[in-house]
PDB file of N, CA and C in Angstrom:
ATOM      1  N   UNK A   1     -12.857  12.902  -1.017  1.00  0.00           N
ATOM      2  CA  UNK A   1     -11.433  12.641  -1.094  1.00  0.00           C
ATOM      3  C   UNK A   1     -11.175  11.227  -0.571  1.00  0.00           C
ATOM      4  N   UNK A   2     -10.159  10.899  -1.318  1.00  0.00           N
ATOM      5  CA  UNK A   2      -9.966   9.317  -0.978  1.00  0.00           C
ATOM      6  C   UNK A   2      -8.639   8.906  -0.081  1.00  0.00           C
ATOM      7  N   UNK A   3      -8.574   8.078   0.673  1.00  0.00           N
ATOM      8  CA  UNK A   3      -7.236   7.623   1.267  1.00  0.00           C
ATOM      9  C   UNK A   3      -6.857   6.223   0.678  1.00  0.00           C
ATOM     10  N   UNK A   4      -5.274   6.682   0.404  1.00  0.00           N
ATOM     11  CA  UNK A   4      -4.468   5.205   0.455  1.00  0.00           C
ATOM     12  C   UNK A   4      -3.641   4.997   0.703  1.00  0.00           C
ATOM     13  N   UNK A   5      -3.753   3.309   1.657  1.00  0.00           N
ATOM     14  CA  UNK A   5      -2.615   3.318   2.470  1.00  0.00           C
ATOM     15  C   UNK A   5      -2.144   1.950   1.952  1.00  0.00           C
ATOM     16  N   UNK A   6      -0.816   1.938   2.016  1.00  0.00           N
ATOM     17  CA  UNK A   6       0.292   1.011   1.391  1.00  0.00           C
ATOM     18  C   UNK A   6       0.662   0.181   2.838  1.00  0.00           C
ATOM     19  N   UNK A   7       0.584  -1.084   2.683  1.00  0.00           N
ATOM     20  CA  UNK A   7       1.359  -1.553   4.073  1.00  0.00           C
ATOM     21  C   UNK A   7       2.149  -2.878   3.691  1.00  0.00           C
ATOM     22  N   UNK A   8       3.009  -3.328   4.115  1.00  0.00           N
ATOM     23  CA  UNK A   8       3.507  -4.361   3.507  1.00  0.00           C
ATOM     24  C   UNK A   8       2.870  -5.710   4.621  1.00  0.00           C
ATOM     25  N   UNK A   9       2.548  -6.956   4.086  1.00  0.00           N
ATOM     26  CA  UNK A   9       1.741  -7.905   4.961  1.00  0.00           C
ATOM     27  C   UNK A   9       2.086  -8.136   6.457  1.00  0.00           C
ATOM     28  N   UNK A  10       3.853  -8.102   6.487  1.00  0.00           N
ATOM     29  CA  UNK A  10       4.295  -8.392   7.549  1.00  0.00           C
ATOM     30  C   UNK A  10       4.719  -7.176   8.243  1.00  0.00           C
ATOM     31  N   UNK A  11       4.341  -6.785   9.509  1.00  0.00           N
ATOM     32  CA  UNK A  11       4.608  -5.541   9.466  1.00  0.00           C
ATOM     33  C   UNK A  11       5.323  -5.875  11.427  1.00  0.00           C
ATOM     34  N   UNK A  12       6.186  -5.627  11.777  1.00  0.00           N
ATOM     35  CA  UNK A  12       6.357  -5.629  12.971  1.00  0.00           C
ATOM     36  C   UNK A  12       5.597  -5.104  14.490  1.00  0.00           C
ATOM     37  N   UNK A  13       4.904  -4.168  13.889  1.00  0.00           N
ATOM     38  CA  UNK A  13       4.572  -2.999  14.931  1.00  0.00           C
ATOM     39  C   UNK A  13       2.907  -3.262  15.231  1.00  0.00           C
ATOM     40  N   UNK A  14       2.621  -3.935  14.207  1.00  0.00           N
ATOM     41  CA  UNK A  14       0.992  -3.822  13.784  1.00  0.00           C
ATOM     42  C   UNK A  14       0.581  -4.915  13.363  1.00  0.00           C
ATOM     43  N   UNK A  15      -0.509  -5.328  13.603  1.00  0.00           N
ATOM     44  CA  UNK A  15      -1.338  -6.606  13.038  1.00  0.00           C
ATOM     45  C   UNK A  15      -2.255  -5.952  11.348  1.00  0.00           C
ATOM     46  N   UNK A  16      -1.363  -6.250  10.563  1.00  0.00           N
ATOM     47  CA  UNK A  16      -1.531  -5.271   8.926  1.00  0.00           C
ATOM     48  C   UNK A  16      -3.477  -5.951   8.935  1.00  0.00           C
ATOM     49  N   UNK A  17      -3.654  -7.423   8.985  1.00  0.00           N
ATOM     50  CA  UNK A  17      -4.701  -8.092   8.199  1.00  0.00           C
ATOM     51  C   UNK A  17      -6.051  -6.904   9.377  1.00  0.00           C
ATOM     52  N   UNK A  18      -5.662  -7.265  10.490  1.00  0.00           N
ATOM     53  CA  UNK A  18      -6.653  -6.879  11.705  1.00  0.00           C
ATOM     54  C   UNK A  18      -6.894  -5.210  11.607  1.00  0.00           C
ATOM     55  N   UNK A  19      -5.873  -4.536  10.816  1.00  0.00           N
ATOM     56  CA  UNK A  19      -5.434  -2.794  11.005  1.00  0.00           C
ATOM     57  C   UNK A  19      -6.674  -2.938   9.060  1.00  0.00           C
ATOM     58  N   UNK A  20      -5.892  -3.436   8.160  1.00  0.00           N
ATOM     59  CA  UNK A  20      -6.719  -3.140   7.454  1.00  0.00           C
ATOM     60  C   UNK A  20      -8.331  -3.547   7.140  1.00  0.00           C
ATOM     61  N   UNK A  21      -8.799  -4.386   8.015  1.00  0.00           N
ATOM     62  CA  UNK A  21     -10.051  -4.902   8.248  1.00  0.00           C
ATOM     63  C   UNK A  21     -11.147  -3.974   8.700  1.00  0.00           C
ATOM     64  N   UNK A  22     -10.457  -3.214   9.835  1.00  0.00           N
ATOM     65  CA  UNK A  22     -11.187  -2.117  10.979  1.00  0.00           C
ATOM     66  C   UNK A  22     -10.961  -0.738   9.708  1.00  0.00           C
ATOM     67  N   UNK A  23      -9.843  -0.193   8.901  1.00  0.00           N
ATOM     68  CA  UNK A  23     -10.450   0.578   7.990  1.00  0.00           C
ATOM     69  C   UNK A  23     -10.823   0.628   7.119  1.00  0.00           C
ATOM     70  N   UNK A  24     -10.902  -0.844   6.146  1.00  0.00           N
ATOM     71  CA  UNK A  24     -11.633  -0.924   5.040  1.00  0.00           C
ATOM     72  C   UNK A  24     -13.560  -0.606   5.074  1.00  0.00           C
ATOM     73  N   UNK A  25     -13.923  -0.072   6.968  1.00  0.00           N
ATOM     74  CA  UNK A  25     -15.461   0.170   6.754  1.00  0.00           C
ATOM     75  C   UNK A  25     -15.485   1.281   6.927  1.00  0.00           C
ATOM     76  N   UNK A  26     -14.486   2.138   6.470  1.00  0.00           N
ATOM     77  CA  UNK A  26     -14.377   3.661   6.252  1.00  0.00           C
ATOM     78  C   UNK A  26     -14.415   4.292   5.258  1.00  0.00           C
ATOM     79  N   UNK A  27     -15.239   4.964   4.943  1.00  0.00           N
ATOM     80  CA  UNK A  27     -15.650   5.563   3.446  1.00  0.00           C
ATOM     81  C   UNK A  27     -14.457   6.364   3.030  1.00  0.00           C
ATOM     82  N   UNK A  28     -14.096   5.783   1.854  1.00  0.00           N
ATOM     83  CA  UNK A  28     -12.859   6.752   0.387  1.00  0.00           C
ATOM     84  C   UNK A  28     -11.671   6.249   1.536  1.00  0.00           C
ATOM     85  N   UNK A  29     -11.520   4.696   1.980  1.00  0.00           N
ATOM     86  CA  UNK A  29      -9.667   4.750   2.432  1.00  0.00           C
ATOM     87  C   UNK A  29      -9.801   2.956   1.589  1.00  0.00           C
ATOM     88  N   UNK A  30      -8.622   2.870   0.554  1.00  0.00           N
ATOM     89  CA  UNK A  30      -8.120   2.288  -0.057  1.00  0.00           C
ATOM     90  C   UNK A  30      -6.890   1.263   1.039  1.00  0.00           C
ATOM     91  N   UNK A  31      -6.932   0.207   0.878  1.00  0.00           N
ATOM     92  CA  UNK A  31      -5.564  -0.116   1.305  1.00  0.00           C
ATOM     93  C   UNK A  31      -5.778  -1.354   0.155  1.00  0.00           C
ATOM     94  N   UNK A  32      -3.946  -1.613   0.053  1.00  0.00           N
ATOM     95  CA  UNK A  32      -3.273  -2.255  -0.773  1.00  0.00           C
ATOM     96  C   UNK A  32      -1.946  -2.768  -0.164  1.00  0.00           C
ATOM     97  N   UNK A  33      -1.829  -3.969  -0.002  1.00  0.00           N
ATOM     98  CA  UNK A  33      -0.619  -4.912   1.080  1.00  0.00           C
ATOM     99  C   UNK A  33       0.197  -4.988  -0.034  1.00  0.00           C
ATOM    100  N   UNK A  34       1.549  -5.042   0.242  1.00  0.00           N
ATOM    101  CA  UNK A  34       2.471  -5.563  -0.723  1.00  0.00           C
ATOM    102  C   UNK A  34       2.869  -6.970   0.138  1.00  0.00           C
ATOM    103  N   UNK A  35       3.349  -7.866  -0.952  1.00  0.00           N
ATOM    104  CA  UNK A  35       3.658  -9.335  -0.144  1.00  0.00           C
ATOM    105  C   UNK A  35       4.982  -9.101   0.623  1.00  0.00           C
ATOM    106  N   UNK A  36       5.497  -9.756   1.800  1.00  0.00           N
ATOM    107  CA  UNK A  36       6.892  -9.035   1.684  1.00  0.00           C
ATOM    108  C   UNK A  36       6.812  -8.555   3.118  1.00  0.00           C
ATOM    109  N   UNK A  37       7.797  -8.615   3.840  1.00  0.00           N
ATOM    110  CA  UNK A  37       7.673  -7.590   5.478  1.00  0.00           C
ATOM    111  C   UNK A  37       8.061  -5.981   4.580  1.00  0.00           C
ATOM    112  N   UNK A  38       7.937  -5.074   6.158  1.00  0.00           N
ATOM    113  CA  UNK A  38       8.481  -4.092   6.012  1.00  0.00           C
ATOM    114  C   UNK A  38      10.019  -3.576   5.283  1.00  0.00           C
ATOM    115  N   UNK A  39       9.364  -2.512   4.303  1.00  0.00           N
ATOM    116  CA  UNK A  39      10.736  -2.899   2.900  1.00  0.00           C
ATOM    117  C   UNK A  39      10.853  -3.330   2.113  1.00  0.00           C
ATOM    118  N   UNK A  40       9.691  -4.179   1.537  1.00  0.00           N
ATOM    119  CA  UNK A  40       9.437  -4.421   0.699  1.00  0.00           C
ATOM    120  C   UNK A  40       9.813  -4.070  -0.659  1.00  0.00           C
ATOM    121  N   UNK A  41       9.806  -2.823  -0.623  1.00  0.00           N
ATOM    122  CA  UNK A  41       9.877  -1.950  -1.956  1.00  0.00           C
ATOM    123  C   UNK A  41      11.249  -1.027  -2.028  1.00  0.00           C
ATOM    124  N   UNK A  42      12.443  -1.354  -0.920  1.00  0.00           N
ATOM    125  CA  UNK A  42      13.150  -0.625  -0.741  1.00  0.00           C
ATOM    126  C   UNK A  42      14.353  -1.693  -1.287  1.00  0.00           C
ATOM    127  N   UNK A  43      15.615  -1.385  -2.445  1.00  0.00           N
ATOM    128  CA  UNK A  43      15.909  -2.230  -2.790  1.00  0.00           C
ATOM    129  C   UNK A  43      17.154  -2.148  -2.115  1.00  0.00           C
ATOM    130  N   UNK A  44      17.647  -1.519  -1.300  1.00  0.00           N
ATOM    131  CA  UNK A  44      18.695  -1.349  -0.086  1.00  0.00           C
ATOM    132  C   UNK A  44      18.292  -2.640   1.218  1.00  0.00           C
ATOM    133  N   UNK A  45      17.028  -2.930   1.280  1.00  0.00           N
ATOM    134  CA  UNK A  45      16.232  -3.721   2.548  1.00  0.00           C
ATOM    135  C   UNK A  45      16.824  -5.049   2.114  1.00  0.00           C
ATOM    136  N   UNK A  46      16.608  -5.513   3.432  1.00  0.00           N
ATOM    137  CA  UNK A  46      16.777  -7.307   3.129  1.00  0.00           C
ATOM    138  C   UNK A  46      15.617  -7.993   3.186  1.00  0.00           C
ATOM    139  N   UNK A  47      14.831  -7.205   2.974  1.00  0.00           N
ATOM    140  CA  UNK A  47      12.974  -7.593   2.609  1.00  0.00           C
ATOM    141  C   UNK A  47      12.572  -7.863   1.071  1.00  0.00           C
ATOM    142  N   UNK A  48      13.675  -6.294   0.462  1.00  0.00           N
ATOM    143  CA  UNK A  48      13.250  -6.416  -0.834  1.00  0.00           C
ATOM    144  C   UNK A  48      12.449  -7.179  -1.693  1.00  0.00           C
ATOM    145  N   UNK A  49      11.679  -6.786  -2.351  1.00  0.00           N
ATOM    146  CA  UNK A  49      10.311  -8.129  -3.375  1.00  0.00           C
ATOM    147  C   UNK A  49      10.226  -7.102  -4.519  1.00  0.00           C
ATOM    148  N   UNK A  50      11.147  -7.563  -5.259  1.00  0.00           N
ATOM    149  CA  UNK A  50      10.907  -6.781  -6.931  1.00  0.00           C
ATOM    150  C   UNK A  50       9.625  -6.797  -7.644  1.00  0.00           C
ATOM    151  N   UNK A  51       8.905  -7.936  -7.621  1.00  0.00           N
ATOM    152  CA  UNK A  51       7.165  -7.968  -7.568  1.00  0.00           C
ATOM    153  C   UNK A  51       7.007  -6.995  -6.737  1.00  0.00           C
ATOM    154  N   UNK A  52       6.744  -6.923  -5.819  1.00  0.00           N
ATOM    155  CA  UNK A  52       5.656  -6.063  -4.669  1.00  0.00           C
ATOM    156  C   UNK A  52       6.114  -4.970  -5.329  1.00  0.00           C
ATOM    157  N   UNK A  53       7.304  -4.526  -4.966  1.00  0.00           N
ATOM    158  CA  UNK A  53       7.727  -3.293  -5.681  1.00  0.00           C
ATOM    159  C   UNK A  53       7.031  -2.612  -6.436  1.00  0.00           C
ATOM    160  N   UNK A  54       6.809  -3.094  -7.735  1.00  0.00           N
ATOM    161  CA  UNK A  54       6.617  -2.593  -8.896  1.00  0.00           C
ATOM    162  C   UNK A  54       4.854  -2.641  -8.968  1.00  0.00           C
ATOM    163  N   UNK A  55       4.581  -3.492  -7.797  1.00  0.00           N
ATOM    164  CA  UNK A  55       2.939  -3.318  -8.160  1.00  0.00           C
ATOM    165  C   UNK A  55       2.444  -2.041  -6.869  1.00  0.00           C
ATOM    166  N   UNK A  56       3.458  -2.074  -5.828  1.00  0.00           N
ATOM    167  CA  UNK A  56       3.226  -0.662  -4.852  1.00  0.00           C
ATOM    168  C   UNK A  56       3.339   0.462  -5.725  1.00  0.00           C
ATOM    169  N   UNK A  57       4.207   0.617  -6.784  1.00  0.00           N
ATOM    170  CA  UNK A  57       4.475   1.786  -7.764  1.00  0.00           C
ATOM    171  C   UNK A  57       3.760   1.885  -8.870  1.00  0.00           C
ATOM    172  N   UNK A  58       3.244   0.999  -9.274  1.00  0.00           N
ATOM    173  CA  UNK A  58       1.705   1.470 -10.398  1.00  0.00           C
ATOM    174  C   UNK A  58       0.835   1.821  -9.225  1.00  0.00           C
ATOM    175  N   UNK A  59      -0.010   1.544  -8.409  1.00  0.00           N
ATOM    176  CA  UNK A  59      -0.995   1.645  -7.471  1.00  0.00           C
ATOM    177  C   UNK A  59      -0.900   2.609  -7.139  1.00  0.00           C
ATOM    178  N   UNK A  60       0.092   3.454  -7.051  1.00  0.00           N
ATOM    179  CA  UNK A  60       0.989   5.411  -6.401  1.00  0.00           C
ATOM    180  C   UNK A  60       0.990   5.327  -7.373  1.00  0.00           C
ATOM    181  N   UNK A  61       1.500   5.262  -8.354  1.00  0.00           N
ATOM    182  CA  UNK A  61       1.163   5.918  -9.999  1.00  0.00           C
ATOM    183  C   UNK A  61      -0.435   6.208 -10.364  1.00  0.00           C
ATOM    184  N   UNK A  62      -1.059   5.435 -10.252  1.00  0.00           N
ATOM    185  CA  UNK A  62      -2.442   5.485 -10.561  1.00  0.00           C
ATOM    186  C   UNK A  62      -3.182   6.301  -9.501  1.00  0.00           C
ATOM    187  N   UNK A  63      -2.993   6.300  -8.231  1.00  0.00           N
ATOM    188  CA  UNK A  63      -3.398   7.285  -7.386  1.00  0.00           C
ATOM    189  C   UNK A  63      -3.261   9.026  -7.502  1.00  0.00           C
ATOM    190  N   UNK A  64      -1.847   8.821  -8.100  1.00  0.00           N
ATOM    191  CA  UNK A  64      -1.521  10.475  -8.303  1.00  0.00           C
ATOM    192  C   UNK A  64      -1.943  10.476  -9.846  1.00  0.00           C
ATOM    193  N   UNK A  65      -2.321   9.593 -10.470  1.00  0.00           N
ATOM    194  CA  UNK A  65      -2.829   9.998 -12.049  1.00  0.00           C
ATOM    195  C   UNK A  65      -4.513  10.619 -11.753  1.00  0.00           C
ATOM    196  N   UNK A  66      -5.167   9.719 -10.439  1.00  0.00           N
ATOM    197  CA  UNK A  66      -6.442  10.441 -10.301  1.00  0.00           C
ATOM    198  C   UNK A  66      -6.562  11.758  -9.377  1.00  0.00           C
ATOM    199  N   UNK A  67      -5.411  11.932  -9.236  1.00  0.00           N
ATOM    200  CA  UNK A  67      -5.091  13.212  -8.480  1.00  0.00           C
ATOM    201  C   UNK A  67      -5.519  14.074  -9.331  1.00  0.00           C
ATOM    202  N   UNK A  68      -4.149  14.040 -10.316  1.00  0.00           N
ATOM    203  CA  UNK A  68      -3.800  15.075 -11.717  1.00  0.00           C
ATOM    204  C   UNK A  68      -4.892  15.158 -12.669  1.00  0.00           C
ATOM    205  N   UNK A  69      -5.638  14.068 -12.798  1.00  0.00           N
ATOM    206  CA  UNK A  69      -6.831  14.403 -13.673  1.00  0.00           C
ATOM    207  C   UNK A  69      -8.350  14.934 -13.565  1.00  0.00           C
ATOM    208  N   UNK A  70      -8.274  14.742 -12.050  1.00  0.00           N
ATOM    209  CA  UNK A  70      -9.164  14.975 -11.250  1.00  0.00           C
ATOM    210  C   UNK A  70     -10.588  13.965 -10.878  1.00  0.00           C
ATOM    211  N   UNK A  71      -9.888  12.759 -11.585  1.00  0.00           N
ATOM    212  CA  UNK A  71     -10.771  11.313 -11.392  1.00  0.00           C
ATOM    213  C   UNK A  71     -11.153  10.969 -10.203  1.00  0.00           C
ATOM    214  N   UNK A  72     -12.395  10.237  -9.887  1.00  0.00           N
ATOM    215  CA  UNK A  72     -12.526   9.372  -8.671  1.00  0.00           C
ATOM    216  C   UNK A  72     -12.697   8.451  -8.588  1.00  0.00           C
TER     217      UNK A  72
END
């Protein structure tokens, strides 16, 4: 089973580059940054990035397509 985690680059709470470094040497965990602070993808935010957006939502599209098909 695989993990994926979505983080946007700028993240307040967390050092995103240093957080996804230490789990990219973990077997089946995916990460994928959207450009953009936290909110990125929220079009209510004052972060908003209509790019990032739409490439965080194929990437979750394609994740739950290898869900449903039973791909790895």
């Amino acid at each position: 089973m695989s993990v994926r985690l979505l983080f946007a680059e700028q993240e307040a709470s967390v050092d995103v580059h240093q957080l996804a470094e230490r789990l990219s040497c973990t077997s089946g965990v995916n990460i994928e940054r959207g450009e953009g602070a936290h909110g990125f993808a929220n079009p209510f935010s004052r972060f908003y990035h209509p790019e990032s957006e739409k490439r965080a939502l194929d990437w979750s599209f394609k994740f739950i397509e290898t869900i449903w098909t039973g791909e790895k």
